[in-house]
Protein backbone atom coordinates (compact mmCIF):
# COMPACT_ATOMS: atom_id res chain seq x y z
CA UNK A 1 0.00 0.00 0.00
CA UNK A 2 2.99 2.61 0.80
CA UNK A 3 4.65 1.51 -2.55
CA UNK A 4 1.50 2.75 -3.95
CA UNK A 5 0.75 5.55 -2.55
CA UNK A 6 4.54 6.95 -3.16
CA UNK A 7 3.76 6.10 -7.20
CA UNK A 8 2.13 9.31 -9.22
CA UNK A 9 0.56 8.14 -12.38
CA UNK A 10 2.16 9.87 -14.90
CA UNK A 11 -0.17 12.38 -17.08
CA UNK A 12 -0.63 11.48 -20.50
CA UNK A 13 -1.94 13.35 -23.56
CA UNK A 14 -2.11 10.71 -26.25
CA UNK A 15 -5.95 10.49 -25.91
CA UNK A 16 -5.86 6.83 -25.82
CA UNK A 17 -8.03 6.87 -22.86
CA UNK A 18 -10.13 8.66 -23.68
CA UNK A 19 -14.14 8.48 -25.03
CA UNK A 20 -14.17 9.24 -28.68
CA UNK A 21 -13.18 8.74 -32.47
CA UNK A 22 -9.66 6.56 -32.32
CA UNK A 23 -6.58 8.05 -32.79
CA UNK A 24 -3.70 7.10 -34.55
CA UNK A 25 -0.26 6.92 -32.72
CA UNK A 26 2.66 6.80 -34.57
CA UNK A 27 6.06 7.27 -32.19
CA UNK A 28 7.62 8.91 -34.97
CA UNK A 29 6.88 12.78 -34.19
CA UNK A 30 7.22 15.12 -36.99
CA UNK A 31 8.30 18.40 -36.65
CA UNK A 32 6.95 21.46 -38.58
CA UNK A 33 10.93 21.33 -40.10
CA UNK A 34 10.18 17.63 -41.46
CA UNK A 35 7.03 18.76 -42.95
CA UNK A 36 9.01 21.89 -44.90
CA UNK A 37 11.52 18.96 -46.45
CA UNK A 38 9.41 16.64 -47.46
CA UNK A 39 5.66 16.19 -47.32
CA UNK A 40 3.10 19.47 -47.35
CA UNK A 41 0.82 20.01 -45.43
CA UNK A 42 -2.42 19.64 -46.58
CA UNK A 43 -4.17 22.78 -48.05
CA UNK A 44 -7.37 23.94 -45.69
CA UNK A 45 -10.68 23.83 -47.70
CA UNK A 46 -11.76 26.47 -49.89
CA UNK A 47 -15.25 29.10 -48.95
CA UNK A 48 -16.55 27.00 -51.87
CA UNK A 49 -15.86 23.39 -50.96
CA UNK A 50 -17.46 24.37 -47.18
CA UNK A 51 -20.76 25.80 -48.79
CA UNK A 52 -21.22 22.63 -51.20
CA UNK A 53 -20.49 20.94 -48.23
CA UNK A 54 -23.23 22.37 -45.92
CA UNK A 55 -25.13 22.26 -49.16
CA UNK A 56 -24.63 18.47 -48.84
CA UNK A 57 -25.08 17.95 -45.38
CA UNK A 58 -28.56 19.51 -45.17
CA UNK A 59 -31.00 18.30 -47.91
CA UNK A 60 -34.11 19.76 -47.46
CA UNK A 61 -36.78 17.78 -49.26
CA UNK A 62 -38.57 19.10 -52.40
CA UNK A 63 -42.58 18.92 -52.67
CA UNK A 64 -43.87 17.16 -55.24
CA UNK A 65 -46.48 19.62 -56.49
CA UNK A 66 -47.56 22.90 -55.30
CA UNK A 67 -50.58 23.03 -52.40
CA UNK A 68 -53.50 25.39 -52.68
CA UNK A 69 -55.19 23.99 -50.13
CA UNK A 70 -54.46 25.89 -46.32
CA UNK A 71 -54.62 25.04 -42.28
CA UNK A 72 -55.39 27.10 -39.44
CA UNK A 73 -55.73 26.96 -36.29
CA UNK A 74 -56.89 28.88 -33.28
CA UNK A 75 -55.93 28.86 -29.29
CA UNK A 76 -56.52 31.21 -26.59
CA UNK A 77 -53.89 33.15 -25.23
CA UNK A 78 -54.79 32.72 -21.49
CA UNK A 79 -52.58 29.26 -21.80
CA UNK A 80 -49.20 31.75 -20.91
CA UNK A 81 -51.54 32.30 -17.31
CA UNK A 82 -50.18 29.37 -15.62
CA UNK A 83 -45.82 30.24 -16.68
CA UNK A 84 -44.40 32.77 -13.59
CA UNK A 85 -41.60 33.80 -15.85
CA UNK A 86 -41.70 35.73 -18.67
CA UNK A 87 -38.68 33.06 -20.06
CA UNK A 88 -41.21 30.26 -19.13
CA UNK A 89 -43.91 31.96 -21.55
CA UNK A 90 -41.92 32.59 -24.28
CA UNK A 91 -40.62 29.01 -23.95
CA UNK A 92 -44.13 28.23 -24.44
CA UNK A 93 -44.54 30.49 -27.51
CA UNK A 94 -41.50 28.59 -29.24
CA UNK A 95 -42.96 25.03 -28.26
CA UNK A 96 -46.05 26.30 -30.36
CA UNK A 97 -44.42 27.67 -33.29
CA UNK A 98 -42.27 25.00 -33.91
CA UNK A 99 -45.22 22.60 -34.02
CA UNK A 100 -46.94 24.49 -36.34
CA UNK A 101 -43.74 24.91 -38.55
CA UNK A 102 -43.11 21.65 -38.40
CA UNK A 103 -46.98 20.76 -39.59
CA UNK A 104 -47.46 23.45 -42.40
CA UNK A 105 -49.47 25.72 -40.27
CA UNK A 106 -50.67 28.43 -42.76
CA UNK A 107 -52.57 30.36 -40.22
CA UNK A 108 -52.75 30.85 -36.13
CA UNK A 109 -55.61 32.84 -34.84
CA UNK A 110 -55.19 33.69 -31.02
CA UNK A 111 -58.40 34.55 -29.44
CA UNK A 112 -59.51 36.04 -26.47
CA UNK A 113 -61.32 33.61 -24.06
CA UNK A 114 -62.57 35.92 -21.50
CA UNK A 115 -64.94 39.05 -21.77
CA UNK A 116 -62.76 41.23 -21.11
CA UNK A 117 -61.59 42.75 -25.11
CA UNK A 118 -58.18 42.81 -25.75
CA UNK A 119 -56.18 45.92 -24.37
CA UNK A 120 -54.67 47.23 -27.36
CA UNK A 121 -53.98 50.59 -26.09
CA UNK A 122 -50.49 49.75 -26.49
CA UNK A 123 -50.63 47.55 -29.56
CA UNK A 124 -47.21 47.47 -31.56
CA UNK A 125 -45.51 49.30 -28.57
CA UNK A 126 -44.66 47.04 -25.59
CA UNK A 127 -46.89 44.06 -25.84
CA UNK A 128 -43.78 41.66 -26.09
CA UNK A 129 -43.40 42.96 -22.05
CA UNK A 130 -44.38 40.48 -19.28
CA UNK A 131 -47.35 42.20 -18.08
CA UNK A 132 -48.78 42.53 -21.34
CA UNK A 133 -52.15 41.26 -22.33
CA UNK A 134 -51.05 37.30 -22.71
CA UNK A 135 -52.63 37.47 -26.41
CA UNK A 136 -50.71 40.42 -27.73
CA UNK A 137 -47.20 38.67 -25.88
CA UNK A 138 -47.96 35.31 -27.64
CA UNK A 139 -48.87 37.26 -31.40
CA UNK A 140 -45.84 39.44 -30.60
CA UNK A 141 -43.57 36.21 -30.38
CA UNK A 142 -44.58 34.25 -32.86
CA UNK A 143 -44.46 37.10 -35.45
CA UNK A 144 -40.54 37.66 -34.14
CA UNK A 145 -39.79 33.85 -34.13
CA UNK A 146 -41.47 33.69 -37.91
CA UNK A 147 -39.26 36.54 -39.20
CA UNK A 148 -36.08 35.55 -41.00
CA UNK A 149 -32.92 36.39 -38.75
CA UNK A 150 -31.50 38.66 -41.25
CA UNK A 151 -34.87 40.33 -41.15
CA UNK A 152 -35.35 40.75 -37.42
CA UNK A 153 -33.24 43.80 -36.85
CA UNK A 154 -34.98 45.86 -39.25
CA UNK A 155 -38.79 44.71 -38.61
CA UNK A 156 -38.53 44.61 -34.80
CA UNK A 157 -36.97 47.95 -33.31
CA UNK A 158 -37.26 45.66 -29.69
CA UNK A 159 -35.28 43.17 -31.13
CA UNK A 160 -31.87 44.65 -28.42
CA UNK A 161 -34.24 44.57 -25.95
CA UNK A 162 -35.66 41.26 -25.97
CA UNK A 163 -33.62 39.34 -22.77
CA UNK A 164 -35.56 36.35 -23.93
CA UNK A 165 -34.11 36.04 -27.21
CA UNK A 166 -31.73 33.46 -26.51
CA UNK A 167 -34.48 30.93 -25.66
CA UNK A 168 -35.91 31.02 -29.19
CA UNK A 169 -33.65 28.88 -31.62
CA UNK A 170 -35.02 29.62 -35.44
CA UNK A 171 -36.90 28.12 -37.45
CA UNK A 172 -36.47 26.05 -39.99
CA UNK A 173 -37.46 27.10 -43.30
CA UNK A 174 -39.83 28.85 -44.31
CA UNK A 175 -37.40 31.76 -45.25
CA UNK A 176 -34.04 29.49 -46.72
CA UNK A 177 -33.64 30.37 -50.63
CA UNK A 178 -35.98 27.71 -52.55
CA UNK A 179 -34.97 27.55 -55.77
CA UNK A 180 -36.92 25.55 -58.73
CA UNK A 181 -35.76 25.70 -61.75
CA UNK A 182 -36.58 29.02 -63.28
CA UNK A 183 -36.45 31.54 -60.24
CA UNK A 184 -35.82 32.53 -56.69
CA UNK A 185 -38.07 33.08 -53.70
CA UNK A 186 -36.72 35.36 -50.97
CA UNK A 187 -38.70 37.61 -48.33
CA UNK A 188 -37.37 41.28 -48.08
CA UNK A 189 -37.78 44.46 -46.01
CA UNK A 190 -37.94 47.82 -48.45
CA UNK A 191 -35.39 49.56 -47.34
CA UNK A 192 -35.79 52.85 -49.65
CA UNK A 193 -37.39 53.83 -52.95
CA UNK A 194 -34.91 54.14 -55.83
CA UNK A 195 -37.30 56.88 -57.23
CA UNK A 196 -40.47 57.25 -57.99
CA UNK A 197 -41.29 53.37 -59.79
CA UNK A 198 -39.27 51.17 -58.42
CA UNK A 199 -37.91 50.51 -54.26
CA UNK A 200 -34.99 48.63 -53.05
CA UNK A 201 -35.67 44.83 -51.09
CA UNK A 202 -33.03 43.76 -48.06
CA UNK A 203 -33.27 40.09 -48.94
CA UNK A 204 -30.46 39.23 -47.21
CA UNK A 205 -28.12 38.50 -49.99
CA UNK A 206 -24.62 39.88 -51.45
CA UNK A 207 -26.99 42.09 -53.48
CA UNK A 208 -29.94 44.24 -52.69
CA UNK A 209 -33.09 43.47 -55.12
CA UNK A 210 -34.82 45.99 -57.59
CA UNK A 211 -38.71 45.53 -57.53
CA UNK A 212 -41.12 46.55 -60.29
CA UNK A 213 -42.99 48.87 -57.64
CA UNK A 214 -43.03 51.49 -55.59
CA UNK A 215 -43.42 49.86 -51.89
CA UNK A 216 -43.61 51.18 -48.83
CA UNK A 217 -40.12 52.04 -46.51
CA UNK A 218 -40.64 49.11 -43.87
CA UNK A 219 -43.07 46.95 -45.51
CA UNK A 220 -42.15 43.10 -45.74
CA UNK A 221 -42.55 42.06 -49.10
CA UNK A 222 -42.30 38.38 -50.67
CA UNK A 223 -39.91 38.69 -54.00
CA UNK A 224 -39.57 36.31 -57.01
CA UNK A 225 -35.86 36.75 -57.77
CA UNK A 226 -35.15 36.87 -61.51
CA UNK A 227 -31.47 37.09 -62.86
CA UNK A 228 -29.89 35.22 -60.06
CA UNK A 229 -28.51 32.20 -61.76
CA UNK A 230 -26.12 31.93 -64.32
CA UNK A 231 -28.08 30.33 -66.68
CA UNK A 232 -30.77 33.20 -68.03
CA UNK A 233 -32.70 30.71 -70.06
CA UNK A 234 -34.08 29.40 -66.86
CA UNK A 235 -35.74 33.03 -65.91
CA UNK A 236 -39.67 33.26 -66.12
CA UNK A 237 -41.13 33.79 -69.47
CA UNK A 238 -44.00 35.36 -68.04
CA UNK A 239 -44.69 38.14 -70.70
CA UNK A 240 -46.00 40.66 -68.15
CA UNK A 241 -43.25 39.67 -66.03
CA UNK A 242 -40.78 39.55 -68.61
CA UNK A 243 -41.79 43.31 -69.48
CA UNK A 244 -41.61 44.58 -66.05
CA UNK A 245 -38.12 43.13 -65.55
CA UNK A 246 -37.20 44.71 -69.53
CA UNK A 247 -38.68 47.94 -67.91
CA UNK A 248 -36.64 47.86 -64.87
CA UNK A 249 -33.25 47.11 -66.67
CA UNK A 250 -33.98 49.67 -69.22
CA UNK A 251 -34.22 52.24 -66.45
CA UNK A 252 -30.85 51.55 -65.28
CA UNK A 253 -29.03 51.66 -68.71
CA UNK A 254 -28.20 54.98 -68.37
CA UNK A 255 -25.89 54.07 -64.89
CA UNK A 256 -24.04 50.58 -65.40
CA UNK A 257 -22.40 49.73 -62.68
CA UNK A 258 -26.78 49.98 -61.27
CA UNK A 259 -27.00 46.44 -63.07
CA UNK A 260 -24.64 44.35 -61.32
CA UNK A 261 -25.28 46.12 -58.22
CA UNK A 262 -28.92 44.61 -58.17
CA UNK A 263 -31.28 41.37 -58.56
CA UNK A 264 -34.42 42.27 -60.51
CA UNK A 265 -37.04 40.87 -58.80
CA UNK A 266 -41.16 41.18 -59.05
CA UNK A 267 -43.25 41.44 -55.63
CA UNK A 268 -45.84 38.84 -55.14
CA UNK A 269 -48.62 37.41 -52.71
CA UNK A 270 -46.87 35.42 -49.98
CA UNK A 271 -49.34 32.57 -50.96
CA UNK A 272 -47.59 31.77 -54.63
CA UNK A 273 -44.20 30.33 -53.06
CA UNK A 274 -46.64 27.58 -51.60
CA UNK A 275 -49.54 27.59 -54.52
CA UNK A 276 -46.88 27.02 -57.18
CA UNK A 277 -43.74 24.46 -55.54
CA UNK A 278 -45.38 23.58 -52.51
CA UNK A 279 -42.77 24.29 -50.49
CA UNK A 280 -44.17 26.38 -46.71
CA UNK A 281 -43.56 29.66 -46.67
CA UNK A 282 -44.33 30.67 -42.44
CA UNK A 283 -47.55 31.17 -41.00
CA UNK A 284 -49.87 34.55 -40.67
CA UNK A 285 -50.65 35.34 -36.96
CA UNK A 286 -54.07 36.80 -36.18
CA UNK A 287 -55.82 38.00 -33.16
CA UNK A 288 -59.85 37.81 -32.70
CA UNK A 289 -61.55 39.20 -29.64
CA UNK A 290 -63.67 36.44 -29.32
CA UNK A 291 -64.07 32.98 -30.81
CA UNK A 292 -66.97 34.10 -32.68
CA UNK A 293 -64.47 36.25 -34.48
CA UNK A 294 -62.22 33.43 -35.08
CA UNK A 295 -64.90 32.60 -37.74
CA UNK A 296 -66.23 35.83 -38.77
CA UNK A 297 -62.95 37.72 -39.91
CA UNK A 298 -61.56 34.96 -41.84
CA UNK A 299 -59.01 36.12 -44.45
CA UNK A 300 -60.71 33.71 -47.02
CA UNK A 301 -63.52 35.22 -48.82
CA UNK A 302 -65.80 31.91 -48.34
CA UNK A 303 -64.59 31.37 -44.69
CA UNK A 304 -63.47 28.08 -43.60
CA UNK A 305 -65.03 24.79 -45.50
CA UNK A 306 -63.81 22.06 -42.68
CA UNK A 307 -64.00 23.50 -38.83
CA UNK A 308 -62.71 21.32 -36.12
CA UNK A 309 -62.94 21.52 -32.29
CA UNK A 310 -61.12 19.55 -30.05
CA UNK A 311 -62.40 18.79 -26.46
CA UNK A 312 -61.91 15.60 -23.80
CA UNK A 313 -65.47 15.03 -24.01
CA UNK A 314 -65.37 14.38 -28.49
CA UNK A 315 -66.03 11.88 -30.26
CA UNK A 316 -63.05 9.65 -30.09
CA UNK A 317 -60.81 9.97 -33.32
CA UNK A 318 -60.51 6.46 -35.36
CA UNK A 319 -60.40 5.47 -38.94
CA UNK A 320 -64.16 5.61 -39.38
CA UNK A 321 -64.35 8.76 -38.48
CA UNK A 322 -61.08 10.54 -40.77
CA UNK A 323 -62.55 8.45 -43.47
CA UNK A 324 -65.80 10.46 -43.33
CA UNK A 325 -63.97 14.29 -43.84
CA UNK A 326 -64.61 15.42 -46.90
CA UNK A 327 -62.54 16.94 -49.33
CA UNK A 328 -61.70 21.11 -48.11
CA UNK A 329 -59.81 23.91 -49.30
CA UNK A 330 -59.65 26.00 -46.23
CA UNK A 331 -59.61 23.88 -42.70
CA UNK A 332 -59.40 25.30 -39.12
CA UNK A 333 -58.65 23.51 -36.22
CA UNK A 334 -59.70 25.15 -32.89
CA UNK A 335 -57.86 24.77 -29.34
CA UNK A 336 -59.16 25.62 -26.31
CA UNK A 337 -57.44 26.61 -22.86
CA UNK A 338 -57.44 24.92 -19.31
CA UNK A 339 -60.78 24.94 -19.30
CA UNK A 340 -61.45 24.18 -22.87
CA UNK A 341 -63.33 25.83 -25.63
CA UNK A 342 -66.60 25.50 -23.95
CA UNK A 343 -65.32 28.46 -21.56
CA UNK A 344 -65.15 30.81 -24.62
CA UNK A 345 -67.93 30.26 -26.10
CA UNK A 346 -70.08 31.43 -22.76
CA UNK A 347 -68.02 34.61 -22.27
CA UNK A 348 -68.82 35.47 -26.23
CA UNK A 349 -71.88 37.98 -25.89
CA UNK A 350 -72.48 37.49 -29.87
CA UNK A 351 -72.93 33.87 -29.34
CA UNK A 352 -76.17 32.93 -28.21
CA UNK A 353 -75.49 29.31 -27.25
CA UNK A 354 -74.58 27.74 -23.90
CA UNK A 355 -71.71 25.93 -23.14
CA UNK A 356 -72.97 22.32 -23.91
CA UNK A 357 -73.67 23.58 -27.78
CA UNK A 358 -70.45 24.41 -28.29
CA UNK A 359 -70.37 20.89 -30.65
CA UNK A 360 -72.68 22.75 -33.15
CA UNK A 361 -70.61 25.26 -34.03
CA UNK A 362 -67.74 22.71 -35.51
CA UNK A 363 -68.29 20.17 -38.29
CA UNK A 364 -66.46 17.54 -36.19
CA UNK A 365 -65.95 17.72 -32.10
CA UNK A 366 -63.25 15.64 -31.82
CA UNK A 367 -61.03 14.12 -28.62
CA UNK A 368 -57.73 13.21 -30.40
CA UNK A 369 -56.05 11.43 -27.36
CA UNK A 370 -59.08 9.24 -25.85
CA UNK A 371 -56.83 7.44 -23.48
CA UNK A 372 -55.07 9.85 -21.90
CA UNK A 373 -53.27 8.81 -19.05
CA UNK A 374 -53.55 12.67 -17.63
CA UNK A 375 -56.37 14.51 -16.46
CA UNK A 376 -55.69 17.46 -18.33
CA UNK A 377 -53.73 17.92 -21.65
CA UNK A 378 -51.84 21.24 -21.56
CA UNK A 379 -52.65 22.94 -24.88
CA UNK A 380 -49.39 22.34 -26.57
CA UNK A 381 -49.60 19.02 -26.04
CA UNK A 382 -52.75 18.85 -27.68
CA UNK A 383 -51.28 20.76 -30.62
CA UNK A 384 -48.95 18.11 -31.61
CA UNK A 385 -51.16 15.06 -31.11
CA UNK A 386 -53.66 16.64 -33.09
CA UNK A 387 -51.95 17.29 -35.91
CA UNK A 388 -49.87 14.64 -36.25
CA UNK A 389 -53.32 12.42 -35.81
CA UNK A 390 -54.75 14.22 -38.53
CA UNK A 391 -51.75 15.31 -40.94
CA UNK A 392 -52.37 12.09 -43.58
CA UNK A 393 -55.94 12.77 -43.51
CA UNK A 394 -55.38 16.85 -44.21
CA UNK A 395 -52.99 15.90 -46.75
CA UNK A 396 -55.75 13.42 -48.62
CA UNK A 397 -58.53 16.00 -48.48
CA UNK A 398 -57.15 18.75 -49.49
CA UNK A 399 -57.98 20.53 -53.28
């Protein structure tokens, strides 16, 4: 034991002990000097072969067709009540957008569930603050976790003041550059008009983008990139396109060094990225003082074609009963809070119902987890099993 204890293990840096990828040992060590004699060391990677290489490594997959077909939902904001922190709520937030994201949410509607109307005194101002109305916090957040990063700056003057920025990691897509084989969708923030036709788009690229309009300073714009690849052949032949982008290029003749400092690019609806490739393009948040409004201010001139409400006490979801949706264009799927949906629909004074006719107002009451092992299913829980119980059956139905 004293022979022991006199002995130091002698510290070794060979990694050989070590948890990880194996190492080879060789116990000839070469010096920097060997390496200037004989063999060079190898050259570091180029900017190019790292891009191709991220390129590589993340494959994100390509839609088949494009999708005219849309889902909403809807969810009280009360459910940020029962988080103490302000971190804990927009935690919360970020659990809910990334669900959505991550199930082609088109749409989320946050309604008021008590009778109280939304405070909006300060709407646009400071509702991202703690004691904000728990409506205008949650639309607040998920509008800031929706924007692209290189956006954020310029659409949200809070964004330095936001201490609970580092809980929100970024999405994936919406906003990464899809490109098909003739153009380029990017959103942009109009930075400035060039004069009195055309504005300048931040699209976060090497080069700012020329529109065919005059836009706005501030307003976030959706922009079909033309010009962008090599290959000009591949450009839209569009004829009123084509003549915008003629137009806009023949403006700039006069000052060269204008046409390589821009992309030409045409505004358009935020809805063609999806209606044309099929690839999601981020969701719209909306607020609605009461459910009732969740229905009457839809942003689709026929409303919603498939409503459905989701409660403990549905009809249990099976086969039989996905089999029986019919085909839709625009679906909404409605949440409620603690108390569930029922609760809003009392405190609605334009809804003349009571609580127990809530059913009526949906074209399917559904309970998507019938054997719950928990009493209560917090909300964003029920986001995610709902969807992913009815994603195959969305996907079939809709036109």
């Amino acid at each position: 034991m004293e022979e022991n204890r006199g002995h130091k293990r002698k510290k070794t840096y060979d990694n050989k002990e070590r948890s990880g990828p194996d190492y080879e040992v060789s116990n000839n060590k070469r010096t920097d000097r060997d390496n200037d004699k004989g063999e060079q060391k190898p050259k570091p990677p180029s900017l190019q072969q790292l891009q191709h290489a991220a390129q590589l490594a993340y494959q994100f997959p390509v839609p088949e067709k494009g999708r005219k077909w849309t889902v909403s939902i809807a969810l009280p904001g009360s459910i940020l009540d029962g988080s103490l922190t302000v971190e804990l709520k927009t935690y919360l937030v970020g659990q809910i957008a990334r669900a959505c994201v991550m199930f082609n949410v088109d749409e989320i509607v946050i309604y008021n569930e008590s009778a109280k109307g939304l405070s909006k005194e300060n709407l646009g101002k400071d509702d991202y603050l703690p004691k904000s109305d728990p409506n205008l916090f949650m639309g607040r957040v998920l509008q800031y976790l929706e924007t692209p990063l290189y956006l954020r700056k310029l659409l949200f003057p809070m964004h330095r003041d936001l201490k609970f920025a580092g809980l929100l990691n970024p999405l994936d897509p919406p906003h990464h550059v899809h490109l098909d084989e003739r153009s380029l969708y990017r959103e942009g923030v109009v930075v400035r008009a060039r004069d009195q036709n055309y504005s300048i788009v931040n699209c976060g690229m090497r080069k700012e983008v020329l529109i065919d309009r005059l836009v706005p300073t501030g307003s976030r714009v959706t922009v079909k990139i033309h010009g962008a690849e090599k290959d000009k052949k591949k450009m839209d032949k569009n004829a009123k396109t084509q003549a915008a982008i003629t137009a806009m290029e023949a403006s700039l003749s006069d000052d060269k060094s204008a046409l390589q400092k821009y992309f030409m690019g045409t505004v358009v609806s935020p809805k063609i990225p999806r209606e044309e490739t099929g690839y999601y393009w981020g969701y719209q948040v909306r607020l609605a003082d009461a459910i009732s409004k969740v229905f009457t201010e839809s942003p689709f001139p026929n409303g919603y074609d498939l409503t459905i409400g989701t409660a403990d006490k549905g009809t249990p979801i099976s086969p039989t009963v996905m089999s029986s949706v019919p085909h839709f264009s625009h679906a909404l799927i409605v949440f409620g809070g603690s108390s569930g949906i029922e609760t809003a629909v009392e405190a609605d004074e334009d809804l003349k119902c009571d609580a127990d006719e809530t059913k009526d107002m949906f074209d399917f009451w559904l309970n998507t987890c019938p054997a719950q092992g928990s009493r209560v299913i917090r909300t964003e829980e029920a986001l995610l099993i709902t969807m992913a119980a009815l994603q195959g059956t969305l996907a079939s139905q809709g036109i």
